[in-house]
N, C-alpha and C. Protein backbone atom coordinates (compact mmCIF):
# COMPACT_ATOMS: atom_id res chain seq x y z
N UNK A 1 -3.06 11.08 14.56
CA UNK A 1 -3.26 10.59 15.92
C UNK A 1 -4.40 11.32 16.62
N UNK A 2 -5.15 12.16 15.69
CA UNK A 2 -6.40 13.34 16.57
C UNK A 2 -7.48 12.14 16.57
N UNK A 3 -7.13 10.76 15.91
CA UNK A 3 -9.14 9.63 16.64
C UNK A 3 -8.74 9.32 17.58
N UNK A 4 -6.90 9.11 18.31
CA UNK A 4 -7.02 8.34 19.63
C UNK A 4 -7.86 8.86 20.25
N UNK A 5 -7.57 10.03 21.47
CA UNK A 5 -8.45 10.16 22.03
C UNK A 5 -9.99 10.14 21.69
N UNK A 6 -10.65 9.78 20.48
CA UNK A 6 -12.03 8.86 20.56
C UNK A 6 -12.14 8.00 21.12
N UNK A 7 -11.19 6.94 20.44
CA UNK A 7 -11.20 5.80 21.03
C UNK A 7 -10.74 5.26 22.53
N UNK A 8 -10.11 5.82 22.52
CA UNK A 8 -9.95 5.96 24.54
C UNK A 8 -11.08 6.19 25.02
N UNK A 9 -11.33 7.67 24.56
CA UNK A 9 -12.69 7.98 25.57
C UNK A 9 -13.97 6.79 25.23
N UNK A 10 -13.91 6.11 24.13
CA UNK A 10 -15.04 5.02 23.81
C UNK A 10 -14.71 3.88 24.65
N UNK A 11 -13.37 3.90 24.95
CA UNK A 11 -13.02 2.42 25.89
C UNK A 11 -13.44 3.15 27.58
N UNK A 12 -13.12 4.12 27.80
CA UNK A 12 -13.37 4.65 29.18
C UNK A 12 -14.71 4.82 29.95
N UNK A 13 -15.05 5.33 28.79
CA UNK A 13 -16.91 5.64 28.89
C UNK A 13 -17.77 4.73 28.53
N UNK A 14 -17.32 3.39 28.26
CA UNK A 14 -18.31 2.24 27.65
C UNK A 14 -19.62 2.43 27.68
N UNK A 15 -19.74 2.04 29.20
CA UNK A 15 -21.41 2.14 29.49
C UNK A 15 -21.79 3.59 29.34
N UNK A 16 -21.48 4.94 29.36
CA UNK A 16 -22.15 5.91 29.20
C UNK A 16 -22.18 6.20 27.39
N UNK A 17 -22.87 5.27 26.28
CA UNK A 17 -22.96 5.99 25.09
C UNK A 17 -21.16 5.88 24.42
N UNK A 18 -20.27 5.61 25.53
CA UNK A 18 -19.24 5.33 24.85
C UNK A 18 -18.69 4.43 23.54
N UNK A 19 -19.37 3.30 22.84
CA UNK A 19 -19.51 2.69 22.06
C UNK A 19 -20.19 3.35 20.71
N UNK A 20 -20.73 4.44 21.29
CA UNK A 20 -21.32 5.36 20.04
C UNK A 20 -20.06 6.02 19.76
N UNK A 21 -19.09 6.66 20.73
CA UNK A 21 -18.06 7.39 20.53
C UNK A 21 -17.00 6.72 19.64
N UNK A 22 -16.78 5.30 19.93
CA UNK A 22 -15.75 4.72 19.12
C UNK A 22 -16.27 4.38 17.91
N UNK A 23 -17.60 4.27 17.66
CA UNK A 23 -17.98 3.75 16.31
C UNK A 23 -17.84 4.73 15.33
N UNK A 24 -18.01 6.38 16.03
CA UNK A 24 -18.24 7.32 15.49
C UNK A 24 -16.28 7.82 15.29
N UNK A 25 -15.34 7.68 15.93
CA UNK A 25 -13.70 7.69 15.64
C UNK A 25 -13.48 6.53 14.64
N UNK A 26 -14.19 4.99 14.72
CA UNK A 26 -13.93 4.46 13.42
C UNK A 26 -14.06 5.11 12.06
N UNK A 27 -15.40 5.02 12.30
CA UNK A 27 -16.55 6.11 10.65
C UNK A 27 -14.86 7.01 10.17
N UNK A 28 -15.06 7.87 11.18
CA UNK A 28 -13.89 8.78 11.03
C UNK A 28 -12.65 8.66 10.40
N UNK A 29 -12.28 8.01 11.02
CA UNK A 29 -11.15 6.78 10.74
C UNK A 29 -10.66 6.43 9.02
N UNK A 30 -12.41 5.74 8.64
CA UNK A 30 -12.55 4.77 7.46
C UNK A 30 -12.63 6.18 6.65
N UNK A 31 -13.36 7.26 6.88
CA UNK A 31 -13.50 8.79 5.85
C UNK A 31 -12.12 8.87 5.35
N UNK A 32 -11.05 9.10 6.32
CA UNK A 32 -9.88 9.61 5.53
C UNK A 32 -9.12 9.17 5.08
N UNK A 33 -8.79 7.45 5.42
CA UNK A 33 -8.34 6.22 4.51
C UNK A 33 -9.24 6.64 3.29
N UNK A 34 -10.54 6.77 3.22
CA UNK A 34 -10.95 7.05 1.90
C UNK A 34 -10.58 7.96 1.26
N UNK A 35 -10.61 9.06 1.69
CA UNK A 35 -10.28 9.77 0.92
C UNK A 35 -9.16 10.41 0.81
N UNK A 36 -7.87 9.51 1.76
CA UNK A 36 -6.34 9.37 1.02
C UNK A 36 -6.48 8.62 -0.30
N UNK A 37 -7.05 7.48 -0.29
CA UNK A 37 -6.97 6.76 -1.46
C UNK A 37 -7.56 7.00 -3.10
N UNK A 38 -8.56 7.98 -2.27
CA UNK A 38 -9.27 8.79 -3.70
C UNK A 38 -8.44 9.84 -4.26
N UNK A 39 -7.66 10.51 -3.49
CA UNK A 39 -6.39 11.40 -3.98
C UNK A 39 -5.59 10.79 -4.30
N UNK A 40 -5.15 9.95 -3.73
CA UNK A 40 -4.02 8.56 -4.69
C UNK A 40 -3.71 7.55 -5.37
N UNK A 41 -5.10 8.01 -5.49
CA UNK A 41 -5.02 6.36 -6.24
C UNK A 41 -4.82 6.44 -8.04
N UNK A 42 -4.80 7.46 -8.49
CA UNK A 42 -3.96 7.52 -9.83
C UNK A 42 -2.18 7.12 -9.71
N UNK A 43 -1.98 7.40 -8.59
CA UNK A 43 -0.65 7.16 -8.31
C UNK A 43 -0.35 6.27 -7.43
N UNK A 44 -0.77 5.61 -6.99
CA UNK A 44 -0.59 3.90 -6.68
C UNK A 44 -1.11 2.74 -7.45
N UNK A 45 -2.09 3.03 -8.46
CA UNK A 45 -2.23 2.32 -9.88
C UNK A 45 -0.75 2.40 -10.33
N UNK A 46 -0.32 3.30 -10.86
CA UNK A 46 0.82 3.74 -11.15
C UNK A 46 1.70 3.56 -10.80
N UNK A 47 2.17 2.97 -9.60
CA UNK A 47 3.03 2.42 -8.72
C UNK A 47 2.78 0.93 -9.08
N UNK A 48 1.73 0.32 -9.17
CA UNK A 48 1.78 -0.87 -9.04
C UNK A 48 1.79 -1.09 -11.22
N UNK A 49 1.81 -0.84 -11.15
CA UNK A 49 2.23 -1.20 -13.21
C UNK A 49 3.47 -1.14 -13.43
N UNK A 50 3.86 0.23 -12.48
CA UNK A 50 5.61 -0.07 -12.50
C UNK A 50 6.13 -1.31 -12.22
N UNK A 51 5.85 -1.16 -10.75
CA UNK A 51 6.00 -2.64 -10.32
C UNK A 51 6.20 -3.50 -10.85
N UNK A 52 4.96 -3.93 -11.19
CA UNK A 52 4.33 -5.11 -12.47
C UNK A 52 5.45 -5.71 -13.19
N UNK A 53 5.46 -4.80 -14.08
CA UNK A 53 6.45 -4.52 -15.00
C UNK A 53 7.95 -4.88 -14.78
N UNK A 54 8.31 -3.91 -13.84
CA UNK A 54 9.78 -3.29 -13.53
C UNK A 54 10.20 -5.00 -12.85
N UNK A 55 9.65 -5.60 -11.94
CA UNK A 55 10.40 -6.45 -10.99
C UNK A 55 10.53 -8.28 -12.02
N UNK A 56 9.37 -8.50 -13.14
CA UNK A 56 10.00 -9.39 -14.21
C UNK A 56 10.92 -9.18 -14.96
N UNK A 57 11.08 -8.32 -15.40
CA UNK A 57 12.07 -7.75 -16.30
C UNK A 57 13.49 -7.62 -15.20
N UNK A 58 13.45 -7.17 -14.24
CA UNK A 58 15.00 -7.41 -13.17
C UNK A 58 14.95 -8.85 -13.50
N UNK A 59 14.02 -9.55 -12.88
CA UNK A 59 14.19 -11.14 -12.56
C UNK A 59 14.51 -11.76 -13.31
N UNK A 60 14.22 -11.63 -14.93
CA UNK A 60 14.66 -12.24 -16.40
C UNK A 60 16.04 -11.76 -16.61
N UNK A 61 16.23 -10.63 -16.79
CA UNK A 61 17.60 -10.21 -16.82
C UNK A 61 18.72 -10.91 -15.79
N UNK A 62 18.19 -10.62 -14.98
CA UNK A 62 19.35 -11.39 -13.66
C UNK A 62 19.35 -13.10 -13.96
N UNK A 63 18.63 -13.68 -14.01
CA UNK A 63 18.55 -14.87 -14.48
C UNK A 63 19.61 -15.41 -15.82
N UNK A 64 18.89 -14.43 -16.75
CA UNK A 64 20.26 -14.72 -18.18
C UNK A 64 21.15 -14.32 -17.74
N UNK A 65 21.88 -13.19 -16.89
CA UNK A 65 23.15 -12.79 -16.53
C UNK A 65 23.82 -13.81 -16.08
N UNK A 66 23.04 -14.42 -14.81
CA UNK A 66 23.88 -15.84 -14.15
C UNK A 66 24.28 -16.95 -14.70
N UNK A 67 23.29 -16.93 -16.00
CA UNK A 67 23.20 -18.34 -16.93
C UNK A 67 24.19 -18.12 -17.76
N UNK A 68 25.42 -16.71 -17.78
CA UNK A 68 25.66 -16.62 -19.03
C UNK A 68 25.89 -16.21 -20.27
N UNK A 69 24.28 -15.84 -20.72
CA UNK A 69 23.96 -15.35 -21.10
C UNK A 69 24.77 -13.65 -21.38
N UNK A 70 25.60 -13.50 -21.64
CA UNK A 70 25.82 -11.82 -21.21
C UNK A 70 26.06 -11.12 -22.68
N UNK A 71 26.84 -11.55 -23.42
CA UNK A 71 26.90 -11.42 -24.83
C UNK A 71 26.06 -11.98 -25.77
N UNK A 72 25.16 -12.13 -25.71
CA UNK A 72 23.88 -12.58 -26.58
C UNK A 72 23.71 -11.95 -27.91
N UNK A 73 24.26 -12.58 -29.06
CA UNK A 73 24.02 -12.00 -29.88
C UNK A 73 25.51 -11.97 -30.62
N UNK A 74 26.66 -11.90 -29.94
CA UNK A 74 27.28 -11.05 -30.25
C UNK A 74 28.28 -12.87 -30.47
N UNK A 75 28.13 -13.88 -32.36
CA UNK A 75 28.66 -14.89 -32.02
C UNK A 75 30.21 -14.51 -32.68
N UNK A 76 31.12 -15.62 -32.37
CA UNK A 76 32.30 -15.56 -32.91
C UNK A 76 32.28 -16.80 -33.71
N UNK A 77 32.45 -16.33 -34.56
CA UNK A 77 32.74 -18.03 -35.86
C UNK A 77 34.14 -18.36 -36.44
């Protein structure tokens, strides 16, 4: 919360150069979104393969469960 007050003071001060102030709390802004994402982003790749992965495999499973399906494999003759 340390760009609000940029951006306030960029809305307050408009006409004095204030528009330089908020462009300069954006910049700011966009730096450390960057470079959260450059520290995390091995591990939100990683998050999202889980994902990927993890939420077809629930959805297939749950699917044959309802259908049924629960002993698969296992026939009686």
């Amino acid at each position: 919360m340390r760009w609000l007050p940029a951006l306030i003071f960029g809305q307050v001060f408009e006409g004095l150069g204030g528009c330089l102030v908020t462009i300069f709390g954006l910049i700011v802004l966009a730096g450390i979104v960057c470079g959260l994402y450059m520290v995390f982003a091995k591990l939100i790749f990683t998050l999202i393969i889980i994902i990927a992965i993890a939420i077809p495999l629930y959805l297939g499973a749950r699917f044959l469960y309802r259908r049924g399906i629960r002993n698969f494999g296992d026939d009686e003759d």
